[in-house]
N, C-alpha and C. Protein backbone atom coordinates (compact mmCIF):
# COMPACT_ATOMS: atom_id res chain seq x y z
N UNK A 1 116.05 92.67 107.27
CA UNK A 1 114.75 92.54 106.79
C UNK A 1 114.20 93.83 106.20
N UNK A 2 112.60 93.81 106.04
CA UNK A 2 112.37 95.21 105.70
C UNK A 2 112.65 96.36 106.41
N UNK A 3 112.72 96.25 107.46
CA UNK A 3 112.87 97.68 108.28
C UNK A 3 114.28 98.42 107.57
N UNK A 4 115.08 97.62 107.09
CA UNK A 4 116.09 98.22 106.55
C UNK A 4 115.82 99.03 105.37
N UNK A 5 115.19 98.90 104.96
CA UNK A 5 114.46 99.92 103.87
C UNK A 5 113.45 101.20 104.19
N UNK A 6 113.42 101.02 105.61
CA UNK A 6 112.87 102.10 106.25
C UNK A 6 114.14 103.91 106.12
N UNK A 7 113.53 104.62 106.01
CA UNK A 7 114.02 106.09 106.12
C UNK A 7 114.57 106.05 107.82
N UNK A 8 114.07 105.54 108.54
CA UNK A 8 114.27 105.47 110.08
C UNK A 8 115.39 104.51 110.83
N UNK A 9 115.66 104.76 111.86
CA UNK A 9 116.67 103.48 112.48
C UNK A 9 115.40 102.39 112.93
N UNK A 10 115.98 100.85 112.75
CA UNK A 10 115.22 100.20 113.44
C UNK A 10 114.56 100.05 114.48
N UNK A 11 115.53 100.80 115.39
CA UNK A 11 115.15 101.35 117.02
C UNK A 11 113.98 102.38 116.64
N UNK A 12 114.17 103.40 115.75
CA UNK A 12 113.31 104.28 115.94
C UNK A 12 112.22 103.80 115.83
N UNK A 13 112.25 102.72 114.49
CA UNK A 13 110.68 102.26 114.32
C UNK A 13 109.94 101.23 115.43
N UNK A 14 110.26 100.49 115.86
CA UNK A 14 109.96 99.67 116.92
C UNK A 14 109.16 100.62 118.16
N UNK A 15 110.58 101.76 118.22
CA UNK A 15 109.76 102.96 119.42
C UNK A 15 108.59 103.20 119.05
N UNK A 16 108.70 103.64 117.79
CA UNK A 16 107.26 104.60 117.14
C UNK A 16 106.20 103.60 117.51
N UNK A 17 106.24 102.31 116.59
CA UNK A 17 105.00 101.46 116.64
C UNK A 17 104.85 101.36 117.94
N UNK A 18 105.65 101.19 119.38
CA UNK A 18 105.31 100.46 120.46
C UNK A 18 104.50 101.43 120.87
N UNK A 19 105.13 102.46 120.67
CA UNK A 19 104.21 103.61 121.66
C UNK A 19 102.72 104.22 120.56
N UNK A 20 103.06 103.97 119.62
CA UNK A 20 101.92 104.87 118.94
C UNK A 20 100.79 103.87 118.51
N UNK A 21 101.03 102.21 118.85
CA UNK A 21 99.73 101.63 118.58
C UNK A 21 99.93 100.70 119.48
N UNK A 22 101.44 100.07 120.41
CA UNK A 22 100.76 99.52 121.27
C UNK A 22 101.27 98.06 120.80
N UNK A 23 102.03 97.77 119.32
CA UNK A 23 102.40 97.03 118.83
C UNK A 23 103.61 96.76 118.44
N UNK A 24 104.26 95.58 118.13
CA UNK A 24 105.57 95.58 117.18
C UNK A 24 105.54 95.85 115.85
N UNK A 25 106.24 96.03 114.88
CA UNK A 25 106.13 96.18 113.68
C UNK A 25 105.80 95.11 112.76
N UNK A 26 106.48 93.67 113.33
CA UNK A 26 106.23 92.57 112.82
C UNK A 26 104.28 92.57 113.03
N UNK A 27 103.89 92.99 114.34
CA UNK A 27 102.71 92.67 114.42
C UNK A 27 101.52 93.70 113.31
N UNK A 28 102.07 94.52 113.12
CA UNK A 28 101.58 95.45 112.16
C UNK A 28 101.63 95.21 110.89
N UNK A 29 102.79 94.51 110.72
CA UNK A 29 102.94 94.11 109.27
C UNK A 29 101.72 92.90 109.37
N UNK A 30 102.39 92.05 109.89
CA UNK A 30 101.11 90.25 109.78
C UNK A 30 99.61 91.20 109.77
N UNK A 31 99.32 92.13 110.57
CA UNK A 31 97.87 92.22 111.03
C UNK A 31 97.38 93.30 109.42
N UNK A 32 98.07 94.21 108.89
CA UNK A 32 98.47 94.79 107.34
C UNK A 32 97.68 93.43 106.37
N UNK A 33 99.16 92.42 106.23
CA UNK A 33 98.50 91.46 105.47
C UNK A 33 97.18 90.53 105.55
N UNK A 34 96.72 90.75 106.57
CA UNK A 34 95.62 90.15 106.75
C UNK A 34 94.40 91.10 106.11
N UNK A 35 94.49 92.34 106.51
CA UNK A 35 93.80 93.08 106.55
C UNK A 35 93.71 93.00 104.47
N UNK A 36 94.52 93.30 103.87
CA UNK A 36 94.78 93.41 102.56
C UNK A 36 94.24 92.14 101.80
N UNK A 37 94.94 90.93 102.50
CA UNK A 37 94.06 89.87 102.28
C UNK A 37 92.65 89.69 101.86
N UNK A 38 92.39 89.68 103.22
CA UNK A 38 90.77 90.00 103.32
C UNK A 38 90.02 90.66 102.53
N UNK A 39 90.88 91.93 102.28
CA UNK A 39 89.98 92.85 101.27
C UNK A 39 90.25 92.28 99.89
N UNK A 40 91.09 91.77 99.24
CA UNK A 40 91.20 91.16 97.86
C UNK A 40 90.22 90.23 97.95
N UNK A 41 90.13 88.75 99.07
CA UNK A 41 89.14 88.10 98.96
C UNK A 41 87.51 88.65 98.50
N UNK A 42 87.12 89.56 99.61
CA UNK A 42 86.17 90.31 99.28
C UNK A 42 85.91 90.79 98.14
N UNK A 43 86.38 91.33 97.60
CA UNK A 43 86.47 92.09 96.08
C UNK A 43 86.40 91.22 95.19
N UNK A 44 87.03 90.10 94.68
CA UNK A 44 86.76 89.08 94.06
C UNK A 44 87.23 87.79 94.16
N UNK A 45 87.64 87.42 92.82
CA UNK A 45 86.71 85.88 92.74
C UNK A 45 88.07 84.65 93.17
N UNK A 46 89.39 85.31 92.97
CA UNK A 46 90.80 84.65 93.40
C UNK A 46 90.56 84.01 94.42
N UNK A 47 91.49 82.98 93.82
CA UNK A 47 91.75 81.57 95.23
C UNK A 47 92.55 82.43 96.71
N UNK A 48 92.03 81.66 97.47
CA UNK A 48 92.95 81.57 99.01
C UNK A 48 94.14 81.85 98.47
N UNK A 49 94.95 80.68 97.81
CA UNK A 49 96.08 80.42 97.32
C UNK A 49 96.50 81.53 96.50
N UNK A 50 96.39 82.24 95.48
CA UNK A 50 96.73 83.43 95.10
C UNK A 50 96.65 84.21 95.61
N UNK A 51 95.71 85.10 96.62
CA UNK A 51 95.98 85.78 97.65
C UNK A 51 97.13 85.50 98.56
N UNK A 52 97.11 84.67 98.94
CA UNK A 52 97.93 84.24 100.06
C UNK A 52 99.65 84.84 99.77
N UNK A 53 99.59 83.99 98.36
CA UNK A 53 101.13 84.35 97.72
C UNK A 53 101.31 85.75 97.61
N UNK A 54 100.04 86.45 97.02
CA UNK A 54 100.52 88.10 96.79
C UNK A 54 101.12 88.86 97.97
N UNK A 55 100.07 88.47 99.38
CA UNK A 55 100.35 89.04 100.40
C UNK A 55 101.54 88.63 101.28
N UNK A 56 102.42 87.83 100.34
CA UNK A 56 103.65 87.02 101.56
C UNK A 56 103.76 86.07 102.20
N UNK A 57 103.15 85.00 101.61
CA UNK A 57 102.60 83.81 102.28
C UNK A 57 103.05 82.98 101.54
N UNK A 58 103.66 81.99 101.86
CA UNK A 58 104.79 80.93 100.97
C UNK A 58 103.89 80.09 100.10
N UNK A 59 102.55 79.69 100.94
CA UNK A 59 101.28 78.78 100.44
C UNK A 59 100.25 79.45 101.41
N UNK A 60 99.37 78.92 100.75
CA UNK A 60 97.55 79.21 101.79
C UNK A 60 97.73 78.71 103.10
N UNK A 61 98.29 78.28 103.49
CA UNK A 61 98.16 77.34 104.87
C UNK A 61 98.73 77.98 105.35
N UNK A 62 99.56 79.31 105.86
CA UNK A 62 99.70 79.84 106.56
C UNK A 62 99.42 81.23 106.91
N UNK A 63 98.48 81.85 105.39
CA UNK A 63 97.45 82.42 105.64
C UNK A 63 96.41 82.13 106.48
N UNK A 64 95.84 80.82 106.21
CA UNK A 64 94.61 79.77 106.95
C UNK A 64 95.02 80.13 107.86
N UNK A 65 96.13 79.10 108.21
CA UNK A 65 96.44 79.29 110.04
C UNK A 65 95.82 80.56 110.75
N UNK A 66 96.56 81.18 110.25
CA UNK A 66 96.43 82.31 110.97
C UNK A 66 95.25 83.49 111.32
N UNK A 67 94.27 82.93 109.96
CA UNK A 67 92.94 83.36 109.85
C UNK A 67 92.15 82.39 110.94
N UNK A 68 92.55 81.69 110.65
CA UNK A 68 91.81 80.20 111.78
C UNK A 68 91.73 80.89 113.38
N UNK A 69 93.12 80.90 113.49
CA UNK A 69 93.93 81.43 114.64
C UNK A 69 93.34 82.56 115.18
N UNK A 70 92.79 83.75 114.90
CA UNK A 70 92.95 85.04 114.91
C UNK A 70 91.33 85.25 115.15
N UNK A 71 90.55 84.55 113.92
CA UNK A 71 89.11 85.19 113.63
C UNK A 71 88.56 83.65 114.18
N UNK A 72 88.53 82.47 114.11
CA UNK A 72 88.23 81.34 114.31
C UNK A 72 87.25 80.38 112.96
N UNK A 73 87.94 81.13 111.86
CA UNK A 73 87.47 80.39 110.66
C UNK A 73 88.52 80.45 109.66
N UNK A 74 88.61 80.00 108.32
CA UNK A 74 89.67 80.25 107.27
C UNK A 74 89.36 81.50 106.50
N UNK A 75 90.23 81.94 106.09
CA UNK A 75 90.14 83.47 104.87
C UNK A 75 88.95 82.95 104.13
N UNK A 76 88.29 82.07 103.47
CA UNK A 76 86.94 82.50 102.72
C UNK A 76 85.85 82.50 103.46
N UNK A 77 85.79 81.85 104.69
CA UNK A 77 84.87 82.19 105.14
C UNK A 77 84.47 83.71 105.86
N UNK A 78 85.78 83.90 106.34
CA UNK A 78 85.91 85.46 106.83
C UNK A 78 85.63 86.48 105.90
N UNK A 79 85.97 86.16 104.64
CA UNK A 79 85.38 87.23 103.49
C UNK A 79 84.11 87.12 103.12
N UNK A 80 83.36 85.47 103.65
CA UNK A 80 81.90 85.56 103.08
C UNK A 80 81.38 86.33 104.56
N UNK A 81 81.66 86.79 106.11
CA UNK A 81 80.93 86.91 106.66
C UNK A 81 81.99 87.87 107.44
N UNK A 82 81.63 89.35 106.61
CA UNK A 82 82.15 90.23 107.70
C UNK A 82 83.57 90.73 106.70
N UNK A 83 84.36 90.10 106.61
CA UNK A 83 86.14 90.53 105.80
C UNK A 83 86.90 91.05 106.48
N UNK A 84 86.69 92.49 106.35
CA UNK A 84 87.88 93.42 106.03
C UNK A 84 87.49 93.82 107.66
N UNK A 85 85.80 94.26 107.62
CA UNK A 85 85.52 94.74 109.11
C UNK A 85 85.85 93.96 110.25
N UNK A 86 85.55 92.53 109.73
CA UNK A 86 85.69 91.94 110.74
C UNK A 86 87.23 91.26 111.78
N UNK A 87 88.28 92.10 110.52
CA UNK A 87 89.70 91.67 111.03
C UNK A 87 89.91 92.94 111.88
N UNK A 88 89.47 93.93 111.31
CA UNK A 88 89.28 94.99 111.98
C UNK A 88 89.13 95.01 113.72
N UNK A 89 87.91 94.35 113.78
CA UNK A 89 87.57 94.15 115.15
C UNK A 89 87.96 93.17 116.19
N UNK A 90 88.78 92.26 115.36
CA UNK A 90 89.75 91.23 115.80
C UNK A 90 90.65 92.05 116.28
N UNK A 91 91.41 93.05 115.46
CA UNK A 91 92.75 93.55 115.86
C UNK A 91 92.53 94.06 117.30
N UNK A 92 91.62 94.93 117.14
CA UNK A 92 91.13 95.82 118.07
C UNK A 92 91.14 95.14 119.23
N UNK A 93 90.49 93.80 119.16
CA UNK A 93 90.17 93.07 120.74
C UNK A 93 91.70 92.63 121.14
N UNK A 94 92.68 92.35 120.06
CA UNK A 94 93.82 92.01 120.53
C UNK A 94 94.70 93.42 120.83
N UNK A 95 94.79 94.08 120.77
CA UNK A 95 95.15 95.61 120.90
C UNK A 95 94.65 96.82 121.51
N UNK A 96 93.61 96.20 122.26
CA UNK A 96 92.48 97.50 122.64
C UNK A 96 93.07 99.02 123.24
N UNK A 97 94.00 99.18 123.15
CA UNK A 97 94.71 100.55 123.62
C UNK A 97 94.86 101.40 122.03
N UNK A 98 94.65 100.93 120.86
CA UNK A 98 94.71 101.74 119.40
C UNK A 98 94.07 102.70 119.60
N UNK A 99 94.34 103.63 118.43
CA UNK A 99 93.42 104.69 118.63
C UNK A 99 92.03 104.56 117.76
N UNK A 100 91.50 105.08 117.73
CA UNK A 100 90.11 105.38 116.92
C UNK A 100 90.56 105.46 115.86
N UNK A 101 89.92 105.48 115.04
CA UNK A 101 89.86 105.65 113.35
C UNK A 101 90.05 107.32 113.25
C-alpha cells in the first residue's frame, strides 16, 4: 500500500504514529481525508460526490458513512455547521491523548 512509498520501514511508521498521536496510520490517513474533505466542501460549491472521489472514496456513500458515523450527520451538513473545526473536535474526542495544536 502507501506506506511503501514512505522514506521509512513500515514498522517504523506504525511506531511513530502509535506513539506520537496515539493512532494507526490507516487512522490518520481516513481522519486526513475527512479533514481535507470537509475543507473543500467548505470552500465551495462541488458535489459530495466529487469531493468524495478526489479524497479516495470510490463513491459518496462512503464518505457519508463515515461522516454519518463519526460527526452524526452527512459531509454537507457538516460543512454547513461547523466543517473543518468541527472534525477537528470529533478527532480529538476519539483520540483525546493528541497533542495540542
Amino acid at each position: 500500500g502507501w506506506m511503501k512509498s514512505m522514506p521509512l520501514s513500515e514498522r517504523t511508521v506504525r511506531t511513530r504514529t502509535n506513539r506520537g498521536l496515539g493512532m494507526s496510520p490507516e487512522q490518520v490517513l481516513l481522519w486526513g481525508r475527512v479533514v481535507a474533505g470537509m475543507s473543500e466542501l467548505e470552500a465551495t460549491l462541488r458535489t459530495v460526490a466529487s469531493v468524495s472521489h478526489e479524497f479516495g472514496y470510490e463513491d459518496a456513500s462512503g464518505f457519508t458513512r463515515l461522516c454519518k458515523q463519526r460527526l452524526g450527520q452527512g459531509p454537507r451538513l457538516v460543512a454547513r455547521n461547523g466543517g473543518t473545526e468541527r472534525v477537528v473536535a470529533a478527532w480529538r474526542q476519539f483520540f483525546p491523548d493528541l497533542p495540542a495544536d
